[in-house]
PDB file of N, CA and C in Angstrom:
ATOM      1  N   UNK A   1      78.468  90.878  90.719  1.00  0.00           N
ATOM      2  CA  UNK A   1      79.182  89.636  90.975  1.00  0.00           C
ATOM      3  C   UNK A   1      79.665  88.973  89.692  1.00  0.00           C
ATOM      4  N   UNK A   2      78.893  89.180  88.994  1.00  0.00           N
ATOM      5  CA  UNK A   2      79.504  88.355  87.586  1.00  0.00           C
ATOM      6  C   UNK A   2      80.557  88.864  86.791  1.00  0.00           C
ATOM      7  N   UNK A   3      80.726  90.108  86.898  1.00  0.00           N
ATOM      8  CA  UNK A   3      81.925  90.564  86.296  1.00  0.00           C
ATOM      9  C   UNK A   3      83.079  89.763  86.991  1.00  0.00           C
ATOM     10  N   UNK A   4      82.873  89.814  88.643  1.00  0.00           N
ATOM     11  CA  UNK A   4      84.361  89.393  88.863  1.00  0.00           C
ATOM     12  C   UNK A   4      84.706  88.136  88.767  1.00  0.00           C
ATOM     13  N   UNK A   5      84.215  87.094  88.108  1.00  0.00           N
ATOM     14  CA  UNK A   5      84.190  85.929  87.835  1.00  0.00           C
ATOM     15  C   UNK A   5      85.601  85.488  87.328  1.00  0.00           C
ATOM     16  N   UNK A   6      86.021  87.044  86.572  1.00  0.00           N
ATOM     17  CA  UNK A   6      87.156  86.465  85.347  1.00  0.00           C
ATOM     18  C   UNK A   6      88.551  87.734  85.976  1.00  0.00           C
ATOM     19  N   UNK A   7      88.070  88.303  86.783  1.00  0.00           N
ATOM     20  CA  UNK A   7      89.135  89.433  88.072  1.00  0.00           C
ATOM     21  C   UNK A   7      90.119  88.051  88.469  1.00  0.00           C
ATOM     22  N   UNK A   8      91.347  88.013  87.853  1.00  0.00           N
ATOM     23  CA  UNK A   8      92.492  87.674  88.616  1.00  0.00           C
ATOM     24  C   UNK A   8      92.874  88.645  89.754  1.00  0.00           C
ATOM     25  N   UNK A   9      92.323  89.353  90.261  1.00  0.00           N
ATOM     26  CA  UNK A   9      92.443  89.888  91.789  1.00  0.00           C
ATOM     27  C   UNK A   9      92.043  89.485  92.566  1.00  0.00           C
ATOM     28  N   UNK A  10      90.502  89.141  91.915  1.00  0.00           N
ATOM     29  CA  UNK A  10      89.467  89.047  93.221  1.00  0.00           C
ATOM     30  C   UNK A  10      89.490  88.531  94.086  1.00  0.00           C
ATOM     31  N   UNK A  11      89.315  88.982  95.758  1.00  0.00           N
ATOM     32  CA  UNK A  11      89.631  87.737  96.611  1.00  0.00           C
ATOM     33  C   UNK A  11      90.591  88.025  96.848  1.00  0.00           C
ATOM     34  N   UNK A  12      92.088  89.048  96.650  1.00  0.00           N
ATOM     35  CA  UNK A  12      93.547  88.716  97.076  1.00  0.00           C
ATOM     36  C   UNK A  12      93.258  90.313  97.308  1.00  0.00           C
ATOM     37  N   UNK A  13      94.515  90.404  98.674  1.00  0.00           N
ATOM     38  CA  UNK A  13      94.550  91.613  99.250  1.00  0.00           C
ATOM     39  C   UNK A  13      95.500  92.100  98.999  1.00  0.00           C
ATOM     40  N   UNK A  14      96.413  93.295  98.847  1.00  0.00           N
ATOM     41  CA  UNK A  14      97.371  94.111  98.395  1.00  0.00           C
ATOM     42  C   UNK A  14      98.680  93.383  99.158  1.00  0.00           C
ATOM     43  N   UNK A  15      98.388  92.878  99.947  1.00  0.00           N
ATOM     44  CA  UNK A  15      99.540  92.647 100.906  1.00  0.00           C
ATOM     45  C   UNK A  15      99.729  91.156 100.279  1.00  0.00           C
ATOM     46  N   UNK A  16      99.316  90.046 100.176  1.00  0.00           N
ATOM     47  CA  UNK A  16      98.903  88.884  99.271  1.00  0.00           C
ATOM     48  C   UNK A  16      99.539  88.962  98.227  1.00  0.00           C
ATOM     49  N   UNK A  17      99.474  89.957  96.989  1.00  0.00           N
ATOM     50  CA  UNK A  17      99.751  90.209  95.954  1.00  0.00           C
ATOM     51  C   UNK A  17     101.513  90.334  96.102  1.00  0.00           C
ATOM     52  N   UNK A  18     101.171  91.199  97.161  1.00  0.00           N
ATOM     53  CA  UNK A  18     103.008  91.560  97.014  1.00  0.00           C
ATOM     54  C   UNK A  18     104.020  90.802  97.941  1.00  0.00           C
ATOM     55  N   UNK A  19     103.984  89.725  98.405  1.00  0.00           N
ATOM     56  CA  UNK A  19     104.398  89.038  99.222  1.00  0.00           C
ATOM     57  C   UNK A  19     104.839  87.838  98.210  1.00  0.00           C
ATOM     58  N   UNK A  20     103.593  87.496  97.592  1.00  0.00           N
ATOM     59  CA  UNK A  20     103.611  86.677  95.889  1.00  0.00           C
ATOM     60  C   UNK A  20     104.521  87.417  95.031  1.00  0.00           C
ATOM     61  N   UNK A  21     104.738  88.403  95.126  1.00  0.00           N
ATOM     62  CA  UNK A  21     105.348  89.058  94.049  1.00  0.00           C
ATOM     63  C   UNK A  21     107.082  88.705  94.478  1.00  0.00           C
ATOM     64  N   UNK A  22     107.241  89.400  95.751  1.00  0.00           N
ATOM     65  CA  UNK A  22     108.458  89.228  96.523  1.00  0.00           C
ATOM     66  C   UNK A  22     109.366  87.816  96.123  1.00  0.00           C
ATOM     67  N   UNK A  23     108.192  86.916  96.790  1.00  0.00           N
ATOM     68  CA  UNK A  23     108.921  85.448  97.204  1.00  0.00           C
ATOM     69  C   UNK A  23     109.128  85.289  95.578  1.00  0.00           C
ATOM     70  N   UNK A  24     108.520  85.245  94.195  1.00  0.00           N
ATOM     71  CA  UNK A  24     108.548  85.166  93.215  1.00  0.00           C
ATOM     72  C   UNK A  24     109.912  85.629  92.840  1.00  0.00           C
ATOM     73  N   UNK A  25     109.774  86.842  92.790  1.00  0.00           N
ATOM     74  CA  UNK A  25     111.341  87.708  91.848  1.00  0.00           C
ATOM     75  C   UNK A  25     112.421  88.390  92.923  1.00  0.00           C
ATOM     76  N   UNK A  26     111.586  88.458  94.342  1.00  0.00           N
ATOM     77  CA  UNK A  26     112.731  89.243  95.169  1.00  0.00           C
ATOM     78  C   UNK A  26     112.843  90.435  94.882  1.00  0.00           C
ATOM     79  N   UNK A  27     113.351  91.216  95.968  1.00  0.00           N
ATOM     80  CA  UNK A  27     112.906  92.704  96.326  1.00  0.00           C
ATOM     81  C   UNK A  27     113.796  93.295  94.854  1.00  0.00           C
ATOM     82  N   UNK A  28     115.309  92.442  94.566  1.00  0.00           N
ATOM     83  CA  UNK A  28     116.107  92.928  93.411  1.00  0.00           C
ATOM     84  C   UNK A  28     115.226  93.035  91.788  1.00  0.00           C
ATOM     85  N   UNK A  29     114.541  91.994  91.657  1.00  0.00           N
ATOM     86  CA  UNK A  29     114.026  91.811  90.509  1.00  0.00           C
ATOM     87  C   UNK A  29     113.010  92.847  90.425  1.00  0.00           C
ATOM     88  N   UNK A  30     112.083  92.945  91.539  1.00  0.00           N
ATOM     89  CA  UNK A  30     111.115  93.518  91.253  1.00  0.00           C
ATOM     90  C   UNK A  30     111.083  94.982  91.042  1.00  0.00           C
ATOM     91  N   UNK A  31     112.010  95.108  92.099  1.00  0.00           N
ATOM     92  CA  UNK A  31     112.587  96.629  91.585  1.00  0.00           C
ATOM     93  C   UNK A  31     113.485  97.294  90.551  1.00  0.00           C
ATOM     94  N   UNK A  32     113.498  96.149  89.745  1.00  0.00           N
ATOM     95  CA  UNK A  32     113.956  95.917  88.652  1.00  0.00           C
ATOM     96  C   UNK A  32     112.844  96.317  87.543  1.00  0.00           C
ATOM     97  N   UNK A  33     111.899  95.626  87.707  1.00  0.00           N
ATOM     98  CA  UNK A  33     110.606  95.533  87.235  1.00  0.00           C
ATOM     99  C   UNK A  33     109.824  97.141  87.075  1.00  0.00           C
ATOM    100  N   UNK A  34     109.731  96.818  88.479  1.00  0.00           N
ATOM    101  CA  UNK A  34     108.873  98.315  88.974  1.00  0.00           C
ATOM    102  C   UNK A  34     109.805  99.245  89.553  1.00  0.00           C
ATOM    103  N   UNK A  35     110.275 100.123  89.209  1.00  0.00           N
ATOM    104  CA  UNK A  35     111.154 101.455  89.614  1.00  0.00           C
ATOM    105  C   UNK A  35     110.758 102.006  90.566  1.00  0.00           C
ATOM    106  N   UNK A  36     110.436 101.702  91.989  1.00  0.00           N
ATOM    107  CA  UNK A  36     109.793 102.909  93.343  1.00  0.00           C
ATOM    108  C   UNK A  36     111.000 102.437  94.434  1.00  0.00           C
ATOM    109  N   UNK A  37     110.900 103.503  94.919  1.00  0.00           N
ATOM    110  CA  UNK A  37     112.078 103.692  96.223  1.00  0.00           C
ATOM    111  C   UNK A  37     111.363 102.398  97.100  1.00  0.00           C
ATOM    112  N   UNK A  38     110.460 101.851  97.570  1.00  0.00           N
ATOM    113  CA  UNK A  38     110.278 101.470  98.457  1.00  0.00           C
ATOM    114  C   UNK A  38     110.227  99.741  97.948  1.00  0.00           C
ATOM    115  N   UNK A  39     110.818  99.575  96.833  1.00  0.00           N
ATOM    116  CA  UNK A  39     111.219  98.830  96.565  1.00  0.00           C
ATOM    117  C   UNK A  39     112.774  98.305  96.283  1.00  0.00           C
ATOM    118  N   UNK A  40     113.514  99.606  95.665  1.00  0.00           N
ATOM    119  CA  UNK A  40     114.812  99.616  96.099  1.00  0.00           C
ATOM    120  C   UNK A  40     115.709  99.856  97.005  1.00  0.00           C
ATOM    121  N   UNK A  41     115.489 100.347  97.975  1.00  0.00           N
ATOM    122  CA  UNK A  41     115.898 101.265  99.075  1.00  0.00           C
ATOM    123  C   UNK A  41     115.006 101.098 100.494  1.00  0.00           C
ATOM    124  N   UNK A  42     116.047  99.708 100.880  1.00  0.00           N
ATOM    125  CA  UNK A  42     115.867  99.361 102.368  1.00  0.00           C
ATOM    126  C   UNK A  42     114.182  98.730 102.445  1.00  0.00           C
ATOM    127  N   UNK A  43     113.840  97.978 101.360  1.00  0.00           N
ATOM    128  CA  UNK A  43     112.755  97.226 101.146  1.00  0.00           C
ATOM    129  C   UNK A  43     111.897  96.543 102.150  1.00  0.00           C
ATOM    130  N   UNK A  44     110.934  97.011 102.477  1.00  0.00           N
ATOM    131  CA  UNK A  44     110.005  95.805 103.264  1.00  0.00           C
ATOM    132  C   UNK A  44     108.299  96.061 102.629  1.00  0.00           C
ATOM    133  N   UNK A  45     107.928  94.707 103.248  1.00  0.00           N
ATOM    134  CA  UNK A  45     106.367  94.528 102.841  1.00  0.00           C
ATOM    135  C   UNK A  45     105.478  95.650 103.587  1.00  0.00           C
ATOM    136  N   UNK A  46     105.818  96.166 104.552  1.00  0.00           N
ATOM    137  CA  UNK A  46     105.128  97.325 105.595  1.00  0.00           C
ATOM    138  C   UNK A  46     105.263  98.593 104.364  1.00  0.00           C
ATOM    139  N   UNK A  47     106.716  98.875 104.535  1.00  0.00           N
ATOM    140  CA  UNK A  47     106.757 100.453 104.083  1.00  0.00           C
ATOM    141  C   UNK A  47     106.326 100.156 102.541  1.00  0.00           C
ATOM    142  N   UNK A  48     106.789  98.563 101.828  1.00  0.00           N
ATOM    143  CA  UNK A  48     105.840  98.713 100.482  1.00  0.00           C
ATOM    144  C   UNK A  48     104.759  99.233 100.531  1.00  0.00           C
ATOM    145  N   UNK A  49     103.798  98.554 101.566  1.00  0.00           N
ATOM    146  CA  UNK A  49     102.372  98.702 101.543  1.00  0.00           C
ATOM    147  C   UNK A  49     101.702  99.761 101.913  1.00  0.00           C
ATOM    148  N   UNK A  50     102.264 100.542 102.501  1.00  0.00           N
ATOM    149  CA  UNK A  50     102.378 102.054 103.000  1.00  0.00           C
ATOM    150  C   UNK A  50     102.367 102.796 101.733  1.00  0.00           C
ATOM    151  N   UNK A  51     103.221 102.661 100.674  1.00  0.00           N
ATOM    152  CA  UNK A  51     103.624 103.637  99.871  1.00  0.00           C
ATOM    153  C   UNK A  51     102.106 103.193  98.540  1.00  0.00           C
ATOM    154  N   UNK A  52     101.912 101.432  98.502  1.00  0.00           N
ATOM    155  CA  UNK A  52     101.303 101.441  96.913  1.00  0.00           C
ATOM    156  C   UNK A  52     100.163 101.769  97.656  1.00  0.00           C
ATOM    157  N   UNK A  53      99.115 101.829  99.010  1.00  0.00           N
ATOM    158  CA  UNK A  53      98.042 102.420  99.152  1.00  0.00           C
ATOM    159  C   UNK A  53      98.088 103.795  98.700  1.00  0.00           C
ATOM    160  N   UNK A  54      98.939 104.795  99.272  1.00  0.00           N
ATOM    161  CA  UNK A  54      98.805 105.853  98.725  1.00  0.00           C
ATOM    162  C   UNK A  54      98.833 106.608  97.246  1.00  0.00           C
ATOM    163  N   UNK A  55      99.287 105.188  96.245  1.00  0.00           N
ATOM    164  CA  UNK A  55     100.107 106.060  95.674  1.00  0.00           C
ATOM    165  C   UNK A  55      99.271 104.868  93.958  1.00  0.00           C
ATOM    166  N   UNK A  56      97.575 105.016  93.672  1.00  0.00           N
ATOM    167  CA  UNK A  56      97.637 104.494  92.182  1.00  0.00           C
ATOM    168  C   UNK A  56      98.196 104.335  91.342  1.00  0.00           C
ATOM    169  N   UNK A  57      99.353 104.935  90.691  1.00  0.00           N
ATOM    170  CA  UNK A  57     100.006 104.628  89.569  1.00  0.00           C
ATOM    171  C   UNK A  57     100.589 103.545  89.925  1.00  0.00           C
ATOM    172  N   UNK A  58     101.329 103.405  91.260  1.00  0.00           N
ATOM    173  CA  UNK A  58     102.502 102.281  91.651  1.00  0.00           C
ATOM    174  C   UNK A  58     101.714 101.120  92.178  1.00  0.00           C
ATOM    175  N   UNK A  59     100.263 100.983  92.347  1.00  0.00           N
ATOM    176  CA  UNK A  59      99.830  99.830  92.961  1.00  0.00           C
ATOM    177  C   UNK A  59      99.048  99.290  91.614  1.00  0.00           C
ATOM    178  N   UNK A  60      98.657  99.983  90.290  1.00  0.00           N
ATOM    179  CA  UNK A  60      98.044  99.630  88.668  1.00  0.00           C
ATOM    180  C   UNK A  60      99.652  98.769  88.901  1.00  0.00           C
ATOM    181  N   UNK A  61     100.586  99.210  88.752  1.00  0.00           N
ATOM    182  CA  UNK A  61     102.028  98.659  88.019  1.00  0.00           C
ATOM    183  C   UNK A  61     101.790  97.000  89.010  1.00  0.00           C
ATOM    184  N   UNK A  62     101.938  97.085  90.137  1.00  0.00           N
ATOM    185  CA  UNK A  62     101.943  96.075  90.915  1.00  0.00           C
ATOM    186  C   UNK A  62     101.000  94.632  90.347  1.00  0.00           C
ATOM    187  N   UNK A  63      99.963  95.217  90.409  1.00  0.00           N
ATOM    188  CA  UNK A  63      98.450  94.351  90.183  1.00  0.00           C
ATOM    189  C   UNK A  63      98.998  94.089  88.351  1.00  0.00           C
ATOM    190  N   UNK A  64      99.286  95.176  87.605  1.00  0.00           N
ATOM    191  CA  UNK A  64      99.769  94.519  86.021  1.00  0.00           C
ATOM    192  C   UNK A  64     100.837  93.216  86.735  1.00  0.00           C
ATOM    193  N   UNK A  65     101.866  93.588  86.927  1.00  0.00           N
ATOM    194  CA  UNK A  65     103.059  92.629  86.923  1.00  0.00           C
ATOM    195  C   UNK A  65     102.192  91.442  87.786  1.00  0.00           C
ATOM    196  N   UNK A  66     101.790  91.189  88.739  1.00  0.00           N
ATOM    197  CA  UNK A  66     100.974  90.102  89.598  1.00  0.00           C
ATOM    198  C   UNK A  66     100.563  89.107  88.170  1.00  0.00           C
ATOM    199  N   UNK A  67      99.269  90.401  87.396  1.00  0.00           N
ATOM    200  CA  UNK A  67      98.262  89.213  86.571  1.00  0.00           C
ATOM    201  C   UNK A  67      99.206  89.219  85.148  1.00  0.00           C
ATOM    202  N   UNK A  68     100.349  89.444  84.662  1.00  0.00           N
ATOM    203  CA  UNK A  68     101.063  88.960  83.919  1.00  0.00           C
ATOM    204  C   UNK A  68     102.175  87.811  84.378  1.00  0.00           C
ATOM    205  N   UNK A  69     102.371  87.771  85.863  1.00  0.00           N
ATOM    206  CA  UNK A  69     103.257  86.895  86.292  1.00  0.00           C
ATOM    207  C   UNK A  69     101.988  85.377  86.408  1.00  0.00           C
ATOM    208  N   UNK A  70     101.151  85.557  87.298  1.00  0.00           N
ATOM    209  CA  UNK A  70     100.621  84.239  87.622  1.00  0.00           C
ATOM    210  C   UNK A  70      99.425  84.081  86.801  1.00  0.00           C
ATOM    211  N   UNK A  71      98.570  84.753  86.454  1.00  0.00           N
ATOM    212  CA  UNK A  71      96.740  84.695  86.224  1.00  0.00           C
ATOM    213  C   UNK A  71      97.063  83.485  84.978  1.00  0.00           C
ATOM    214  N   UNK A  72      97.857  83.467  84.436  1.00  0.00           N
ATOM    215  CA  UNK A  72      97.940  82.011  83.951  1.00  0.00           C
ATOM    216  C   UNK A  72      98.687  80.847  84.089  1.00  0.00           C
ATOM    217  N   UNK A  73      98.565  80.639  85.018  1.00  0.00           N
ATOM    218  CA  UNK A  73      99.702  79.834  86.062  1.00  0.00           C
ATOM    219  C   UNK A  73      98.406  78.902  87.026  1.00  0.00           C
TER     220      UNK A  73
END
């Protein structure tokens, strides 16, 4: 428990994160940001969330851009 004291995640669910992310920069920016089809190409929060469960490299990128956008906010 004490580690996650200082986890800007903790507590927020994948779907949370990227919904924040969305309303923030919009499907253009972010895929701007982060380079994945399921961000450029016919975009939604479903098939996002579909793709960053499967897929670690693209959900590390997500969770970076999240705690560089808000964790000090």
């Amino acid at each position: 428990m004490e580690e996650q004291k200082n986890n800007p995640l903790h507590g927020k669910t994948l779907e949370r994160i990227l919904v924040q992310l969305v309303d923030y920069y919009g499907w253009e920016e972010l895929g701007y940001k982060i380079n994945i089809n399921s961000f450029n190409s016919n975009p939604s929060i479903n098939s996002s969330l579909k793709f960053l469960r499967k897929t670690p490299w693209a959900r590390q990128k997500v969770e970076e851009l999240y705690i560089r956008t808000f964790a000090n906010k």
